[in-house]
C-alpha atoms as a PDB file:
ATOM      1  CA  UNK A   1     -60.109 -71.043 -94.535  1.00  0.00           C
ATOM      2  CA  UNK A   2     -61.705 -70.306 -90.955  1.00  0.00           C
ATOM      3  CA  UNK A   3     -59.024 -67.403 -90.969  1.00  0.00           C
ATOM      4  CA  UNK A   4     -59.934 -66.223 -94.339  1.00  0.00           C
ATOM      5  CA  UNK A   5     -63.534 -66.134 -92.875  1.00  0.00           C
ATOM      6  CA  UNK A   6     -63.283 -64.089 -90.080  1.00  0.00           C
ATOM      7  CA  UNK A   7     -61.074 -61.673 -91.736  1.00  0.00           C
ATOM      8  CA  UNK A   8     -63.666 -61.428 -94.177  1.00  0.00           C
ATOM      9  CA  UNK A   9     -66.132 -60.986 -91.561  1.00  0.00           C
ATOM     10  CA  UNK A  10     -64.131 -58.481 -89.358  1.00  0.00           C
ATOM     11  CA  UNK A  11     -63.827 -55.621 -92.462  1.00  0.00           C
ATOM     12  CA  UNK A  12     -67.441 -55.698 -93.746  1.00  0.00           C
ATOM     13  CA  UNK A  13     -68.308 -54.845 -90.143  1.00  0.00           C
ATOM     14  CA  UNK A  14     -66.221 -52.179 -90.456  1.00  0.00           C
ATOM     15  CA  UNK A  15     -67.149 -51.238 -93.489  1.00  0.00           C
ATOM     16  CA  UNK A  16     -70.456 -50.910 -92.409  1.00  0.00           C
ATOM     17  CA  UNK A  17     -69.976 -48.885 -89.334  1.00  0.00           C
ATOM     18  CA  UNK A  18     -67.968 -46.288 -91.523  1.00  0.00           C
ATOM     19  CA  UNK A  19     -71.022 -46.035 -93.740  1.00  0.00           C
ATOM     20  CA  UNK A  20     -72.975 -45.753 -90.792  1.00  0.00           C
ATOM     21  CA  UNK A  21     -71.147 -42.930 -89.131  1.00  0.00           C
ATOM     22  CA  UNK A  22     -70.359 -40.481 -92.103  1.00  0.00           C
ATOM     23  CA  UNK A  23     -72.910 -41.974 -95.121  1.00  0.00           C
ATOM     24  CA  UNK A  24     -76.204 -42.997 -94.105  1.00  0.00           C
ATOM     25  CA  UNK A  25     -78.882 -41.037 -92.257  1.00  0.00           C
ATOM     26  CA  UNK A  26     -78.804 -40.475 -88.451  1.00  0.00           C
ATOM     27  CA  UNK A  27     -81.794 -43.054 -87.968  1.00  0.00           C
ATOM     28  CA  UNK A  28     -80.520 -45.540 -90.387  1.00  0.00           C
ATOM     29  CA  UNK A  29     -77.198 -45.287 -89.188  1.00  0.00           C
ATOM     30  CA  UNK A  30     -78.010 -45.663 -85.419  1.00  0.00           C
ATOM     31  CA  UNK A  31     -79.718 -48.928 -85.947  1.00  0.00           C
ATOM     32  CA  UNK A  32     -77.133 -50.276 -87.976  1.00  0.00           C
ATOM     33  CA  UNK A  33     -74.583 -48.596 -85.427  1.00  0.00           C
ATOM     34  CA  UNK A  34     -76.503 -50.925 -82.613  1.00  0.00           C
ATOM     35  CA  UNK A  35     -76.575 -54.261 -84.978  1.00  0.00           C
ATOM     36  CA  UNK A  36     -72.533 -53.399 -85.334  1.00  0.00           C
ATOM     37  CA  UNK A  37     -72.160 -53.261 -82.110  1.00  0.00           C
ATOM     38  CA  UNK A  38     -73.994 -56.491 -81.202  1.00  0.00           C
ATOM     39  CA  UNK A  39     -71.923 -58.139 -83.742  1.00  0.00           C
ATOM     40  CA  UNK A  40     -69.056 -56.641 -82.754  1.00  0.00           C
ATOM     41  CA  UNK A  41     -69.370 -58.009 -78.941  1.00  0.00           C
ATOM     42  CA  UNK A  42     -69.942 -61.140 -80.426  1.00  0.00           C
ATOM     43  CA  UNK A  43     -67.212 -61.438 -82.063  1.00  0.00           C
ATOM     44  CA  UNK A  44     -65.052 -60.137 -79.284  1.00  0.00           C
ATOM     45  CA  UNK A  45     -66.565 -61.947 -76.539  1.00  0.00           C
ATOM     46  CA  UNK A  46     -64.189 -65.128 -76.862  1.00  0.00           C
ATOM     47  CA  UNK A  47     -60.928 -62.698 -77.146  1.00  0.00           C
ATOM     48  CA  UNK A  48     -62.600 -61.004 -74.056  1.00  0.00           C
ATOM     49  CA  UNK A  49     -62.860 -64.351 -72.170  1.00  0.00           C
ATOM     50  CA  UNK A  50     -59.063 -65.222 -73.270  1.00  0.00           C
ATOM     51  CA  UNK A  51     -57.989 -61.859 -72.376  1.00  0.00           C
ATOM     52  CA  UNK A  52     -59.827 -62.144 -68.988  1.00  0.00           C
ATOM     53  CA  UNK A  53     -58.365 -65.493 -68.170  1.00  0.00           C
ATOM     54  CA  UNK A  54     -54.857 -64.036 -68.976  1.00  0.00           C
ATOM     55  CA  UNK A  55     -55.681 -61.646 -66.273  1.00  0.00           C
ATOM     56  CA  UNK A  56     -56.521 -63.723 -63.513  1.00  0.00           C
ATOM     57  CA  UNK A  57     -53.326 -65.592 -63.881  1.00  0.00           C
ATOM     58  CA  UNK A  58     -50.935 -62.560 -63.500  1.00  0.00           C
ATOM     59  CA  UNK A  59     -53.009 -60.060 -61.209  1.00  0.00           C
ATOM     60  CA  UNK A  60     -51.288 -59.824 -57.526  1.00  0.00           C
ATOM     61  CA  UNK A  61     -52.663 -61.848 -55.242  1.00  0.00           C
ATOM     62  CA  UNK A  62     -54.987 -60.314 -52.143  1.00  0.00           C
ATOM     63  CA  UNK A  63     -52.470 -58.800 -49.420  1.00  0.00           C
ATOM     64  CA  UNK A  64     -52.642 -61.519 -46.965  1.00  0.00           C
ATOM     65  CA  UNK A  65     -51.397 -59.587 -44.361  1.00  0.00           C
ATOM     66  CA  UNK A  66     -53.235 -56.618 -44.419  1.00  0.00           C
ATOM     67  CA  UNK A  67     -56.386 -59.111 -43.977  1.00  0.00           C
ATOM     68  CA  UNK A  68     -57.601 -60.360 -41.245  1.00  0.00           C
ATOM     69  CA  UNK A  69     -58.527 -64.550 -40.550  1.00  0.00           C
ATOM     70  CA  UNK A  70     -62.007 -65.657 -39.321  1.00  0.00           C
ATOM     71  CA  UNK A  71     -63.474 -64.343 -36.064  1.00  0.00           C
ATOM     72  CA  UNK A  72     -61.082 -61.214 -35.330  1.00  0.00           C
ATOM     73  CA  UNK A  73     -60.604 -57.739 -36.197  1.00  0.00           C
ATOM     74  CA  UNK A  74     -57.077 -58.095 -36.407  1.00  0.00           C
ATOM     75  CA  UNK A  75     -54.933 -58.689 -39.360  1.00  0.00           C
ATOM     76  CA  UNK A  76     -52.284 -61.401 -40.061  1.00  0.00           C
ATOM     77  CA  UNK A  77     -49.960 -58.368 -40.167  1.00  0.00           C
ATOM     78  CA  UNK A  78     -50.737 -57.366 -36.393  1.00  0.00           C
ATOM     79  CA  UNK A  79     -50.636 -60.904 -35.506  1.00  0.00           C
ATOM     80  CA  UNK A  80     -47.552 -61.741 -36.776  1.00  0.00           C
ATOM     81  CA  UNK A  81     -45.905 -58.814 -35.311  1.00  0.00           C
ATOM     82  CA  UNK A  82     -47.676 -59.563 -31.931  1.00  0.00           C
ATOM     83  CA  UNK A  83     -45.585 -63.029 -31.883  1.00  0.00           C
ATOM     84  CA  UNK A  84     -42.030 -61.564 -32.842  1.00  0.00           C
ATOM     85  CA  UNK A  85     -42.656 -59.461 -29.834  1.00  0.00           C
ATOM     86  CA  UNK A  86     -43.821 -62.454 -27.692  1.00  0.00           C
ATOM     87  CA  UNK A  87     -40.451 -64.842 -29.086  1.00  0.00           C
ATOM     88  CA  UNK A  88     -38.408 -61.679 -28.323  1.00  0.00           C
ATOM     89  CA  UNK A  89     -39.497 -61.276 -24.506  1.00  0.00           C
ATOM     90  CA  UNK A  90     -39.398 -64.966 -23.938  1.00  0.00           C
ATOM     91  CA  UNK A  91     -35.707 -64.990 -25.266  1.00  0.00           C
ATOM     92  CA  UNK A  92     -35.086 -62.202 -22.704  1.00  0.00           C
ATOM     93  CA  UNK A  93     -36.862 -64.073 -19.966  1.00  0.00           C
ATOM     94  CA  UNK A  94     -34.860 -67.153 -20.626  1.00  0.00           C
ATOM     95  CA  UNK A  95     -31.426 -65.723 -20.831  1.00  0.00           C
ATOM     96  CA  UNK A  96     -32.261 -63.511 -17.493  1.00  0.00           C
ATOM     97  CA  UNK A  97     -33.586 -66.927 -15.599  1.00  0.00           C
ATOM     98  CA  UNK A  98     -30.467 -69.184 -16.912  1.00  0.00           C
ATOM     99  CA  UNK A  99     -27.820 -66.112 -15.567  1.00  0.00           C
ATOM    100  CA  UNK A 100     -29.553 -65.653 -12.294  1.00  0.00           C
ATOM    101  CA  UNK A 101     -29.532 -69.737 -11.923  1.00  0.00           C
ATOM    102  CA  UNK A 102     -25.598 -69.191 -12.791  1.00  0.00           C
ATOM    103  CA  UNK A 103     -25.844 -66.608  -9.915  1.00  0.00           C
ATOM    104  CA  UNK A 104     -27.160 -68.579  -7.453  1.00  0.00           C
ATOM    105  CA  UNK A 105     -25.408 -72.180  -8.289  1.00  0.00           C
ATOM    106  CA  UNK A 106     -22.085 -69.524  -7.454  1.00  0.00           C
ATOM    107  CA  UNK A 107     -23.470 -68.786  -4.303  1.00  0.00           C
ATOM    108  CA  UNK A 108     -24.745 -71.811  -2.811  1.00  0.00           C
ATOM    109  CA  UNK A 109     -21.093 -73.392  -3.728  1.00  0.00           C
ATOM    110  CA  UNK A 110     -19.865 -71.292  -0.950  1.00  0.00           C
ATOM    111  CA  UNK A 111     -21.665 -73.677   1.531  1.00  0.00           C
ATOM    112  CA  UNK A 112     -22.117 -72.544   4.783  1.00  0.00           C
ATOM    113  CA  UNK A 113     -20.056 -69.424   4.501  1.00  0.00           C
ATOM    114  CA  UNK A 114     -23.090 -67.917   2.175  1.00  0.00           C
ATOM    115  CA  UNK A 115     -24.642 -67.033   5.499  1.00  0.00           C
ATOM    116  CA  UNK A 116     -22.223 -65.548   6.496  1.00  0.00           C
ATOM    117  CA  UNK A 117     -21.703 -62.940   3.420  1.00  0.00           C
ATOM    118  CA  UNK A 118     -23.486 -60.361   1.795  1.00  0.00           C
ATOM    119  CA  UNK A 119     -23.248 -60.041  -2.388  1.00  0.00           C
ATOM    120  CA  UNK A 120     -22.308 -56.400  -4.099  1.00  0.00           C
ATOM    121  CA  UNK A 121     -22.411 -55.876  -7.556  1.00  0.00           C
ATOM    122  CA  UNK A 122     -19.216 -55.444  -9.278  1.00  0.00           C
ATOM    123  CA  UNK A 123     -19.920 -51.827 -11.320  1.00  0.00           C
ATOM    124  CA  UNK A 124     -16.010 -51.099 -12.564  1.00  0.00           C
ATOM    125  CA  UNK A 125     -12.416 -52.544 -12.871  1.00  0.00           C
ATOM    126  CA  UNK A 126      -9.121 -50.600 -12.060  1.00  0.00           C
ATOM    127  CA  UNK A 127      -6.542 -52.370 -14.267  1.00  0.00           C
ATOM    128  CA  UNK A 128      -4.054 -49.710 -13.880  1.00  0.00           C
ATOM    129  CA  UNK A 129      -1.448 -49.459 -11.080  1.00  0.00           C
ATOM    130  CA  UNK A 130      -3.850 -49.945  -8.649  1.00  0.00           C
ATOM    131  CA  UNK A 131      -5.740 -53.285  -8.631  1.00  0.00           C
ATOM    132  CA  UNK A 132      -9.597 -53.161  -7.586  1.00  0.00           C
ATOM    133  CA  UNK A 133     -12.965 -53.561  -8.059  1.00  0.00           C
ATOM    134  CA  UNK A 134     -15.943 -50.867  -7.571  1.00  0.00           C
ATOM    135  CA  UNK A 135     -19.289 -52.530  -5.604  1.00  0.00           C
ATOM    136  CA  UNK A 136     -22.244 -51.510  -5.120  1.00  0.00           C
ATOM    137  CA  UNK A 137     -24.816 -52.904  -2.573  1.00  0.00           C
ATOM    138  CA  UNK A 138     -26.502 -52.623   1.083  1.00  0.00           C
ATOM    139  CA  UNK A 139     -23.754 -50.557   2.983  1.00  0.00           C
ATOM    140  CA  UNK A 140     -25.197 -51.494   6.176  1.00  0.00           C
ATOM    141  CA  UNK A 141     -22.251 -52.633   8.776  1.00  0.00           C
ATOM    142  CA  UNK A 142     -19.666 -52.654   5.602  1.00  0.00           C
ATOM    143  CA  UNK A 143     -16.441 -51.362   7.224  1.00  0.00           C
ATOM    144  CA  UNK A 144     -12.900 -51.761   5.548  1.00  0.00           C
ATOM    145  CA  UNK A 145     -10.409 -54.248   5.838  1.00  0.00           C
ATOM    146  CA  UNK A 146     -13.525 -56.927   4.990  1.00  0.00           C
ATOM    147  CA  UNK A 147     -12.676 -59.818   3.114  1.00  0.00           C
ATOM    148  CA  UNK A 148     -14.553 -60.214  -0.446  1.00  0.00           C
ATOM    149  CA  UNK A 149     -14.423 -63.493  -1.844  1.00  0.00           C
ATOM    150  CA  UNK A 150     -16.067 -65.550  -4.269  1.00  0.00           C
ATOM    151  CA  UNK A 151     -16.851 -69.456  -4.699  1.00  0.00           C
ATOM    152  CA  UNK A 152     -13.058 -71.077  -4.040  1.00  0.00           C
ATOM    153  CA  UNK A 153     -11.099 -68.551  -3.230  1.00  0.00           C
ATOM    154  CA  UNK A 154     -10.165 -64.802  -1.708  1.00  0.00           C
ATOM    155  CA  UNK A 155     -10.982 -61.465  -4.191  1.00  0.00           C
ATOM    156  CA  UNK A 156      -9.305 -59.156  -1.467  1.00  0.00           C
ATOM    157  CA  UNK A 157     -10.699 -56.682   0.815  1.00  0.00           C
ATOM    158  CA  UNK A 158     -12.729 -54.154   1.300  1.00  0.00           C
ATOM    159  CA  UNK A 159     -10.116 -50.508   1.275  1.00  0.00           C
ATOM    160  CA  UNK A 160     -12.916 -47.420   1.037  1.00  0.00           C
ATOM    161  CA  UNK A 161     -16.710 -47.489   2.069  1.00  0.00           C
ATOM    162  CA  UNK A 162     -18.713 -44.491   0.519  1.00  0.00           C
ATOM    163  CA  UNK A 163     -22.052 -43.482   1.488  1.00  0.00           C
ATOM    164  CA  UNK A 164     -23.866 -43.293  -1.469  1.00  0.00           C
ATOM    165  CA  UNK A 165     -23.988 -47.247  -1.629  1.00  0.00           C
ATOM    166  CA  UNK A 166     -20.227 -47.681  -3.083  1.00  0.00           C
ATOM    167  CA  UNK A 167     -16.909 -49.147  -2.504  1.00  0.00           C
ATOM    168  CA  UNK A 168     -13.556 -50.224  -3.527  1.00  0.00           C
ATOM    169  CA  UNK A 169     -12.014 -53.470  -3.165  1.00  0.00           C
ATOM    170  CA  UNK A 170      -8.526 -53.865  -2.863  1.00  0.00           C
ATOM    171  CA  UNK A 171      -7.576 -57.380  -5.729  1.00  0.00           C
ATOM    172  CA  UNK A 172      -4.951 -59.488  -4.160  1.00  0.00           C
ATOM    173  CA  UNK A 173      -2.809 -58.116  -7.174  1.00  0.00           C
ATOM    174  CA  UNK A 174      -2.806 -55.251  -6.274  1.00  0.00           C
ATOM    175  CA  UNK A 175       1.213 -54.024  -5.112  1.00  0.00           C
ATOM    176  CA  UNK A 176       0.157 -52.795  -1.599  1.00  0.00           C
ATOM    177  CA  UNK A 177      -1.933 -56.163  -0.787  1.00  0.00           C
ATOM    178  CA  UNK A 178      -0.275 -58.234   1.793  1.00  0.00           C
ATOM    179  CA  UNK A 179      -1.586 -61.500   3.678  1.00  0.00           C
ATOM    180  CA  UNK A 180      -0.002 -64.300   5.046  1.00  0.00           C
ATOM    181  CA  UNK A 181      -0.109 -68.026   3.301  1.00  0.00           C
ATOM    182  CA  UNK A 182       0.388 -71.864   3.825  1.00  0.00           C
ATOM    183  CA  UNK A 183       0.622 -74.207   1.130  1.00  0.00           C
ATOM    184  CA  UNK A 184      -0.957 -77.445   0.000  1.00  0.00           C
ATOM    185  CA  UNK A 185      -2.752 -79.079  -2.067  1.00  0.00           C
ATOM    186  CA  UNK A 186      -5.717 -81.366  -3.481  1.00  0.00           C
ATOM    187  CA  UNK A 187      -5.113 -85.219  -3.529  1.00  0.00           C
ATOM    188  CA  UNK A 188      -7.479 -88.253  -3.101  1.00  0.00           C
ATOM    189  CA  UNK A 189      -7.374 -89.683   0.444  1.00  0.00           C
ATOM    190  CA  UNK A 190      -7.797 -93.218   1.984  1.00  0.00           C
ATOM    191  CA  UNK A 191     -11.928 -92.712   1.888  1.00  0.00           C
ATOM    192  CA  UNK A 192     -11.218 -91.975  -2.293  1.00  0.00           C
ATOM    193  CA  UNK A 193     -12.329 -88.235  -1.695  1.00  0.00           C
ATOM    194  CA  UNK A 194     -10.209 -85.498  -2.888  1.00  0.00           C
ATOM    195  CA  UNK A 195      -8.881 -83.577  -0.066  1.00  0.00           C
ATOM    196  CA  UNK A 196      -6.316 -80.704   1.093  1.00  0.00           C
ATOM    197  CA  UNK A 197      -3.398 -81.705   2.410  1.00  0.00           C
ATOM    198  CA  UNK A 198      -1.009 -78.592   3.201  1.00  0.00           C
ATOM    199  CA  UNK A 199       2.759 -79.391   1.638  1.00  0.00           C
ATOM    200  CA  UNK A 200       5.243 -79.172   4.631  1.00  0.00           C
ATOM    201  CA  UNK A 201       5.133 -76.448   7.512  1.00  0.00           C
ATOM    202  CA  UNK A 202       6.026 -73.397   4.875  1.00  0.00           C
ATOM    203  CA  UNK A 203       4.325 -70.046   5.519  1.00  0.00           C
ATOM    204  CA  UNK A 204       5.353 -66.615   3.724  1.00  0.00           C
ATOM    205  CA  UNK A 205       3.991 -63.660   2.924  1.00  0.00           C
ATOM    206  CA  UNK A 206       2.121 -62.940  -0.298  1.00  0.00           C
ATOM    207  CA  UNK A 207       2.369 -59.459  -2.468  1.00  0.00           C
ATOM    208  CA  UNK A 208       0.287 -58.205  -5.086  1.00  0.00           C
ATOM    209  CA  UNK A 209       2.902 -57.758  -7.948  1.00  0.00           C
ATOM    210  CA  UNK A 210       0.306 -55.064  -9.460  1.00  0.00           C
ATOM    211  CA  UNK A 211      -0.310 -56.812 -12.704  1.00  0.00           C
ATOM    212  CA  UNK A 212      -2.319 -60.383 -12.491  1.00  0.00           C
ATOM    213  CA  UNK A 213      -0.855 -61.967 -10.056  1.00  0.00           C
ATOM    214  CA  UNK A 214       1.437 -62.603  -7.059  1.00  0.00           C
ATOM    215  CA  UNK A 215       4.929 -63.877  -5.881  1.00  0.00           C
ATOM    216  CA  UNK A 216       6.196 -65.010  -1.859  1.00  0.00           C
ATOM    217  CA  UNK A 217       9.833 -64.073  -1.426  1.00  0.00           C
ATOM    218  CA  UNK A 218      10.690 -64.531   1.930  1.00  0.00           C
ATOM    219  CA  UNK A 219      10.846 -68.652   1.831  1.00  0.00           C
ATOM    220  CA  UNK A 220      14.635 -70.111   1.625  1.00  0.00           C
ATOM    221  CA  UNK A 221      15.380 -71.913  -1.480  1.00  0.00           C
ATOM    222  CA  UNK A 222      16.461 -74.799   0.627  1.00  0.00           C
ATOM    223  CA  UNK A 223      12.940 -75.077   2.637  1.00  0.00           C
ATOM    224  CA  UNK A 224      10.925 -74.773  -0.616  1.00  0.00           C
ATOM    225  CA  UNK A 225      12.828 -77.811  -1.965  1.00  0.00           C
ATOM    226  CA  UNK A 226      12.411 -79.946   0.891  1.00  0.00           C
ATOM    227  CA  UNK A 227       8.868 -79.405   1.355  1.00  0.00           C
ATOM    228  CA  UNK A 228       8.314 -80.563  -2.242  1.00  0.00           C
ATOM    229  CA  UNK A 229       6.030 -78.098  -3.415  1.00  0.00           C
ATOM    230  CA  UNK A 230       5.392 -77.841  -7.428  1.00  0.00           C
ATOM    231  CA  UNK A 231       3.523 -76.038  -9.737  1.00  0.00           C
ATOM    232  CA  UNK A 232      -0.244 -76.517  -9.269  1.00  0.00           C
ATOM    233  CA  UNK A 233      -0.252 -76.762  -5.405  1.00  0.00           C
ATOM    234  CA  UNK A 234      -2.154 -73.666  -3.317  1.00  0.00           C
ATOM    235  CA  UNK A 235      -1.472 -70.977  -1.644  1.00  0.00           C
ATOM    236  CA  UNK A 236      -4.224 -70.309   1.229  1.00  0.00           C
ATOM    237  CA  UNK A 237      -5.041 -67.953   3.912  1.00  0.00           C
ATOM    238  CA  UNK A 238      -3.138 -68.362   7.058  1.00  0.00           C
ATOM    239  CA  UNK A 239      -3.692 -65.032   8.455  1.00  0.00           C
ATOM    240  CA  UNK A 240      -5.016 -63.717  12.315  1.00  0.00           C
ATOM    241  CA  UNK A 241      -6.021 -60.547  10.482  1.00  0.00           C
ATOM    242  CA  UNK A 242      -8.850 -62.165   8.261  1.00  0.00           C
ATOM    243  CA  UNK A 243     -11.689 -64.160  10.075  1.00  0.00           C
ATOM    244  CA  UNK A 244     -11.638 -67.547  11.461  1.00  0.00           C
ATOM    245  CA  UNK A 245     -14.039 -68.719   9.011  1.00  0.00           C
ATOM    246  CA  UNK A 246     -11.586 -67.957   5.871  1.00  0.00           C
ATOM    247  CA  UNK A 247      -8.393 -69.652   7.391  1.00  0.00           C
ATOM    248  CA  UNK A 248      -7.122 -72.134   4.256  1.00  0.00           C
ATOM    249  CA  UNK A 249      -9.088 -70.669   1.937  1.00  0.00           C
ATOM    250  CA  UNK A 250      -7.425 -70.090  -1.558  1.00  0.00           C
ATOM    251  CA  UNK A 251      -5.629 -67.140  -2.572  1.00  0.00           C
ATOM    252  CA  UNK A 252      -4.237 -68.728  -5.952  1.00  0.00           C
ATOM    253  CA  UNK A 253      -2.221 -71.293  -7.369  1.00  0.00           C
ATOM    254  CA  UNK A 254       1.588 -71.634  -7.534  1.00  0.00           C
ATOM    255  CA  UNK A 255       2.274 -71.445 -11.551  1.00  0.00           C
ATOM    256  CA  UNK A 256       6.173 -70.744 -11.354  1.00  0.00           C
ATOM    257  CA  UNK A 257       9.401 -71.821  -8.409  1.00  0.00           C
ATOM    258  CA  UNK A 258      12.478 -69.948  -9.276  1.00  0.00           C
ATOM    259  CA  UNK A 259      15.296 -68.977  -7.398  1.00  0.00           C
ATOM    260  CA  UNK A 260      15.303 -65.123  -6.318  1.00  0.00           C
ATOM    261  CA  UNK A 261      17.015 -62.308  -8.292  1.00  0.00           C
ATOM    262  CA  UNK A 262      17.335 -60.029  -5.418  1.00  0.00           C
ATOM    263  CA  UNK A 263      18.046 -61.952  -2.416  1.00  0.00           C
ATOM    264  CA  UNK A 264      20.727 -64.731  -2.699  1.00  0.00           C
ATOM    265  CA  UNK A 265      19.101 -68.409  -1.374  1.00  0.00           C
ATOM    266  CA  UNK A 266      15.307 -67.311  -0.986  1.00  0.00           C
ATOM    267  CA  UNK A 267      12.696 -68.691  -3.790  1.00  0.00           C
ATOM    268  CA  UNK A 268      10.478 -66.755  -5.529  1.00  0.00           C
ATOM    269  CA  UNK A 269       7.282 -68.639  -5.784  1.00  0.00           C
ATOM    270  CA  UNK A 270       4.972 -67.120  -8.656  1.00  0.00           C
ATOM    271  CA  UNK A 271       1.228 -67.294  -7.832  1.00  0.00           C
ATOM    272  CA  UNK A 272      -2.235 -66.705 -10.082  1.00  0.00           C
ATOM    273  CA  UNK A 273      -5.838 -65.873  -8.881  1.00  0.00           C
ATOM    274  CA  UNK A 274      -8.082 -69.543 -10.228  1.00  0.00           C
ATOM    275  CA  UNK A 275      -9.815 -66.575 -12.744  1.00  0.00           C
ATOM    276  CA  UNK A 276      -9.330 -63.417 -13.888  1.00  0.00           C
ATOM    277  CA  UNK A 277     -10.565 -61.259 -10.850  1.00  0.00           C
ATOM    278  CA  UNK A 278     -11.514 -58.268 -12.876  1.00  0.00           C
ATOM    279  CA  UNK A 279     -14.430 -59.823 -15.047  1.00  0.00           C
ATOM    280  CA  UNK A 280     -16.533 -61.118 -11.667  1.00  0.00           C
ATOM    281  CA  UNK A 281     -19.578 -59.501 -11.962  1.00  0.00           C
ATOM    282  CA  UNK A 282     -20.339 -59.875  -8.204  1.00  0.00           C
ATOM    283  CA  UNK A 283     -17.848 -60.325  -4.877  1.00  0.00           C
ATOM    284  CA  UNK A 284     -19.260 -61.578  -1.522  1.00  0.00           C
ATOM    285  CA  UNK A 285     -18.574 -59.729   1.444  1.00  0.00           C
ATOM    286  CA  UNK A 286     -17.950 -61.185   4.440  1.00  0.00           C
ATOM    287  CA  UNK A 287     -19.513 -59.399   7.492  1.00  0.00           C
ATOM    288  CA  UNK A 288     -20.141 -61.746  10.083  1.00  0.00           C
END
């Protein structure tokens, strides 16, 4: 019925208002043009309201970003960018602090010998026939035939000096390295530290084989066995050419004992750098 009503309602008004526009006289139709149009905005006004309401509920919301909060002229968007840039620097600043940390810790494990050295930065790798490493650093009294080291054991040594701040070092792995060795190795004493304890009198010479590693050859098959010396023991500086202050250090670590393939009753004792000398990323020099 209240449908019926309206609909009623609805074409009377406009009936009138086409009666209005092409029928009646210009000042009898404006009038009733002006009572149409009251009616008519009463009428509409609740579909208005609805229509309004519907509105509201789906218009976008206000960029947030682009406006800006209470008691600054900048927006959220400028704000939020501003701390992504701040989490980004501090992640920089955190990994730079925790790698020179790593840096130092290195260092100070080479005890009092630290003095003694000075640190280049390691700026290439040769891994092809020959074995070295390219420095760079504070030149000052760097001659060749320095030893470079790092914490627990010997890099090689120093083989050209250039003057514009670079040099080579010569890897123990290298085929033309030579030095001479002892042997031991690290078991726990009476006072329950671990200590060195060389295995037998047996000293040989050590070669670069040019790849990763290193072999002694000129030890007799018979001596090797008698000294008792295994896989996992040390080979360590014994050499007058290379300063006091290195003698015993660690070249490497015996990984194979085999008899030799060239010369009848000698060994041939198969030795490793502790790590893979070509990803150091700094060698100490040893100039005093």
């Amino acid at each position: 019925m209240r449908s019926f009503q309206f609909n009623h309602v609805f074409a009377g008004l406009m009936g009138i208002a086409l009666l209005s526009a092409f029928v009646a006289p210009k000042p009898l139709s404006d009038r009733a043009r002006a009572q149409v149009q009251v009616l008519f905005g009463v009428v509409a006004s609740p579909i208005r309201s609805a229509a309004d309401s519907v509105a509201m509920r789906f218009r976008p919301a206000e960029r947030v970003d682009l406006a800006s909060p209470p008691g600054t002229s900048r927006t959220y968007r400028e704000i939020a960018d501003e701390n992504r840039q701040l989490r980004t620097a501090l992640s920089a600043i955190v990994t730079q602090f925790q790698q020179l940390k790593n840096v130092d810790e290195e260092r100070a494990s080479l005890g009092t010998l630290r003095q003694s050295c000075r640190a280049m930065k390691v700026v290439a790798s040769d891994s092809g026939l020959r074995r070295s490493l390219s420095v760079q650093g504070n030149l000052a009294d760097i001659r060749p035939g320095m030893a470079a080291i790092y914490a627990g054991a010997l890099v090689g040594r120093l083989d050209r000096v250039a003057w514009a701040g670079g040099a080579q070092v010569q890897l123990v792995t290298d085929r033309a390295f030579r030095a001479s060795v002892h042997f031991g190795r690290q078991q726990r004493g009476s006072s329950g530290q671990r200590e060195f304890v060389p295995v037998g009198k047996l000293s040989g010479l050590i070669e670069g084989n040019g790849q990763d590693g290193m072999a002694v050859r000129n030890i007799a098959m018979k001596d090797v066995a008698e000294s008792g010396l295994a896989v996992g023991d040390w080979a360590v500086l014994y050499d007058t050419d290379y300063s006091l202050l290195l003698q015993g250090y660690q070249v490497g670590e015996v990984t194979q004992i085999s008899p030799s393939r060239t010369i009848l009753l000698f060994a041939e004792i198969q030795i490793r750098p502790v790590r893979d000398l070509r990803t150091l990323r700094e060698v100490m020099i040893l100039v005093k």
